[in-house]
Protein backbone atom coordinates (compact mmCIF):
# COMPACT_ATOMS: atom_id res chain seq x y z
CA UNK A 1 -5.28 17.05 12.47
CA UNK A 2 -3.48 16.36 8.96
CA UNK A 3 0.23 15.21 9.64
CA UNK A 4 1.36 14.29 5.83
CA UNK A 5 -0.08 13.68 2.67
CA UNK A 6 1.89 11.35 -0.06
CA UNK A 7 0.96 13.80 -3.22
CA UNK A 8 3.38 11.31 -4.83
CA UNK A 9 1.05 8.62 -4.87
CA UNK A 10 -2.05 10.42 -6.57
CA UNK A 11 0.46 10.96 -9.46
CA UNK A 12 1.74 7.46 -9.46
CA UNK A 13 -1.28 6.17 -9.10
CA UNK A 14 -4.89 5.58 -9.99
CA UNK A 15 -6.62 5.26 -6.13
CA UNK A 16 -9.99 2.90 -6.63
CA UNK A 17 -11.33 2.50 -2.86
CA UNK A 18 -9.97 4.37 0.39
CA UNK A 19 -9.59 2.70 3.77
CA UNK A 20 -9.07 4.36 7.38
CA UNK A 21 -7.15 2.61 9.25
CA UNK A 22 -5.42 2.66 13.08
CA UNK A 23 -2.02 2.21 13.30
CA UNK A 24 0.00 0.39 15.86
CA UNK A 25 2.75 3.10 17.27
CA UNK A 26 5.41 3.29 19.85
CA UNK A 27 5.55 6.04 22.56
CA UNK A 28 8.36 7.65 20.63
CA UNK A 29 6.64 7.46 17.44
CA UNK A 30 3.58 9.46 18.20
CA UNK A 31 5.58 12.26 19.92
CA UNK A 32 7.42 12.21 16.16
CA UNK A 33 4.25 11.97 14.47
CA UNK A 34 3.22 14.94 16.13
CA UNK A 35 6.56 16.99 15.30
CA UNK A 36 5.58 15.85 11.62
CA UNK A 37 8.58 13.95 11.24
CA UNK A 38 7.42 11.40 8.84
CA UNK A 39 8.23 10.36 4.95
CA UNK A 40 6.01 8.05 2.60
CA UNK A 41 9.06 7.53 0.02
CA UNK A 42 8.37 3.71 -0.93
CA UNK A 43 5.44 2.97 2.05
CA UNK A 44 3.16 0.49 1.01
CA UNK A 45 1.26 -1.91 2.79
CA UNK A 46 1.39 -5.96 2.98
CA UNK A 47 -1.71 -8.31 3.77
CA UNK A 48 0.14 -11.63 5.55
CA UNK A 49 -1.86 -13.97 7.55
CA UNK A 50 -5.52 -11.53 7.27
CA UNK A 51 -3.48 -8.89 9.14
CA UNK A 52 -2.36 -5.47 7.33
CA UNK A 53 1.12 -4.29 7.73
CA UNK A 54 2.57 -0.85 6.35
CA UNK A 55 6.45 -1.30 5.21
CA UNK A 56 8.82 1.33 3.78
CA UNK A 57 6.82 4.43 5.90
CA UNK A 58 9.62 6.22 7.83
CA UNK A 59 9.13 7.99 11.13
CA UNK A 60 12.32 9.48 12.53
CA UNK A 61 13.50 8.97 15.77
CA UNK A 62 12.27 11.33 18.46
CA UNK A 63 14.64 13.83 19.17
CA UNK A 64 14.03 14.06 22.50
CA UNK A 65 14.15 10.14 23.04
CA UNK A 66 16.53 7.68 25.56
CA UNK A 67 17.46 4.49 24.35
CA UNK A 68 14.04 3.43 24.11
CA UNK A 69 13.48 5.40 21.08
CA UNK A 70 12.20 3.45 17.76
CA UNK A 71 13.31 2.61 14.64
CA UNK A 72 12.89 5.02 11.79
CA UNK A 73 12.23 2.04 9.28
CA UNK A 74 10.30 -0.28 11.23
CA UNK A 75 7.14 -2.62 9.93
CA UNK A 76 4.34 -1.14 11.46
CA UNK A 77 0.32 -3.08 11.80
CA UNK A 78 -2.69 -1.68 10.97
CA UNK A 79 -5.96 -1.99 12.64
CA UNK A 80 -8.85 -2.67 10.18
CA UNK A 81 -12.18 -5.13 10.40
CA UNK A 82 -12.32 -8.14 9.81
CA UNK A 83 -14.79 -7.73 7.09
CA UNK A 84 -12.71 -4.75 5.82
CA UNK A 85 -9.41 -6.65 4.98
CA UNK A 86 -11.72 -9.60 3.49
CA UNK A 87 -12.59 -7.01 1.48
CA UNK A 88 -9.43 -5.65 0.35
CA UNK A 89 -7.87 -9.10 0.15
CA UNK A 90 -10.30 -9.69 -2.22
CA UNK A 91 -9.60 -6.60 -4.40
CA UNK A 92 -5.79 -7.25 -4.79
CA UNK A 93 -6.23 -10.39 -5.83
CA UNK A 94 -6.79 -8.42 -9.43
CA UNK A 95 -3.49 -7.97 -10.96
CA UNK A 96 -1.85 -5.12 -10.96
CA UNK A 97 -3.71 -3.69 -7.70
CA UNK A 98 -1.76 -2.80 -4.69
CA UNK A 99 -2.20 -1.13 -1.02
CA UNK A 100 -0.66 2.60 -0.58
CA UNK A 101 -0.83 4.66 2.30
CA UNK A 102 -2.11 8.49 0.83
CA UNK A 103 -2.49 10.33 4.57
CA UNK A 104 -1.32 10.40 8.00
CA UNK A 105 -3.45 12.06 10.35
CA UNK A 106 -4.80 12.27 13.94
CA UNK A 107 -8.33 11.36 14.90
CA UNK A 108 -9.90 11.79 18.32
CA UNK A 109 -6.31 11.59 19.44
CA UNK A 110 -5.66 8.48 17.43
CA UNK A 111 -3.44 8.08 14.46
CA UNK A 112 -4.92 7.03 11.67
CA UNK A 113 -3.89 5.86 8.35
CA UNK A 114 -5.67 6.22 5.22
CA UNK A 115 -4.91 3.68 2.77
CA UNK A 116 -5.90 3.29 -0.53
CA UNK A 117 -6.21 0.27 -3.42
CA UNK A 118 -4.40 1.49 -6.30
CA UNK A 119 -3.27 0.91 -9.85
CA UNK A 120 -0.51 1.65 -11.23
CA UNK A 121 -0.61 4.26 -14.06
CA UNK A 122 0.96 3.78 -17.09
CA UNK A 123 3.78 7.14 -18.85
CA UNK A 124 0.77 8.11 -20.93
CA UNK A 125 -2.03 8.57 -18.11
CA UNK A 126 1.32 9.89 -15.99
CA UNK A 127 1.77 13.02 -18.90
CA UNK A 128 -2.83 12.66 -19.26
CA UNK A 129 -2.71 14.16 -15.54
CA UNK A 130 0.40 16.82 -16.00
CA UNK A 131 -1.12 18.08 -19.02
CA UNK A 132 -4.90 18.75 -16.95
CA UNK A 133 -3.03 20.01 -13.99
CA UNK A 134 -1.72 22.78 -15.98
CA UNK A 135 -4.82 23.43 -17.90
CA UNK A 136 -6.17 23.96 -14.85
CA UNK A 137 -3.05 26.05 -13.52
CA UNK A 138 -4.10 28.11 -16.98
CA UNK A 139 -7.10 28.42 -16.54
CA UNK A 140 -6.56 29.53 -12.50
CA UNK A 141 -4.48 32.17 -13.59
CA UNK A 142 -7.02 33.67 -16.19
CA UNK A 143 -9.62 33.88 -13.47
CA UNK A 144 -7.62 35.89 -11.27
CA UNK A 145 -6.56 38.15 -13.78
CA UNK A 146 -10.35 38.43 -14.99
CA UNK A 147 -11.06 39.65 -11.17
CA UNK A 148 -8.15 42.74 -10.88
């Protein structure tokens, strides 16, 4: 089940590898989660110490939550391999390369993350992918005027 999707960061940026990963959650948080109450804005995650941790990714409170609810803005860990963050460790050492969550989603009943390496894209490769997403648009609208 598909909870959110950060379209933002397909724009923003050139995705070179994809990684699932779990995601450590508070009562409160998957109950949230579940309402869809969740925004990427600046999320990005941070390897410290070979563990992953996803910053900036806000889940509002519960609304029907006590005082136990959870912060909106908290540092959250992910769940990976060992080989896998080895891995990724190993692919931001490259300049320029950085860790951004693209989807939120439910698996078996787990959350999941899915995060991906990325590179940053420069204004040019930023107006490369408006100018094909309208061609596209174009050529969408063409097609369904061909079939009337």
């Amino acid at each position: 089940m598909n909870i959110a999707e950060n379209r933002r960061a397909k724009f923003d940026y050139t995705i070179l590898d994809t990684y699932e990963c779990g995601l450590v959650l508070l009562g409160t948080e998957v109950k949230a989660l579940r309402d869809r109450h969740v925004n990427f804005g600046d999320a990005y995650a941070l390897l410290k110490n070979h563990e992953l941790f996803l910053l900036g990714l806000k889940i509002e409170p519960y609304k029907y939550g006590t005082h136990v609810n959870h912060e909106a803005d908290r540092t959250r860990k992910l769940l990976l391999h060992k080989r896998e963050i080895t891995k990724i460790e190993k692919e931001t050492l490259r300049k320029g390369l950085t860790l951004i969550p693209l989807k939120i989603y439910f698996k078996e009943g787990r959350a999941k993350v899915l995060i991906g390496v990325a590179e940053g894209k420069s204004k040019i490769d930023k107006r490369d992918t408006i100018k094909k997403r309208e061609g596209d648009r174009e050529v969408a609208r063409v097609m369904r005027r061909g079939q009337r």
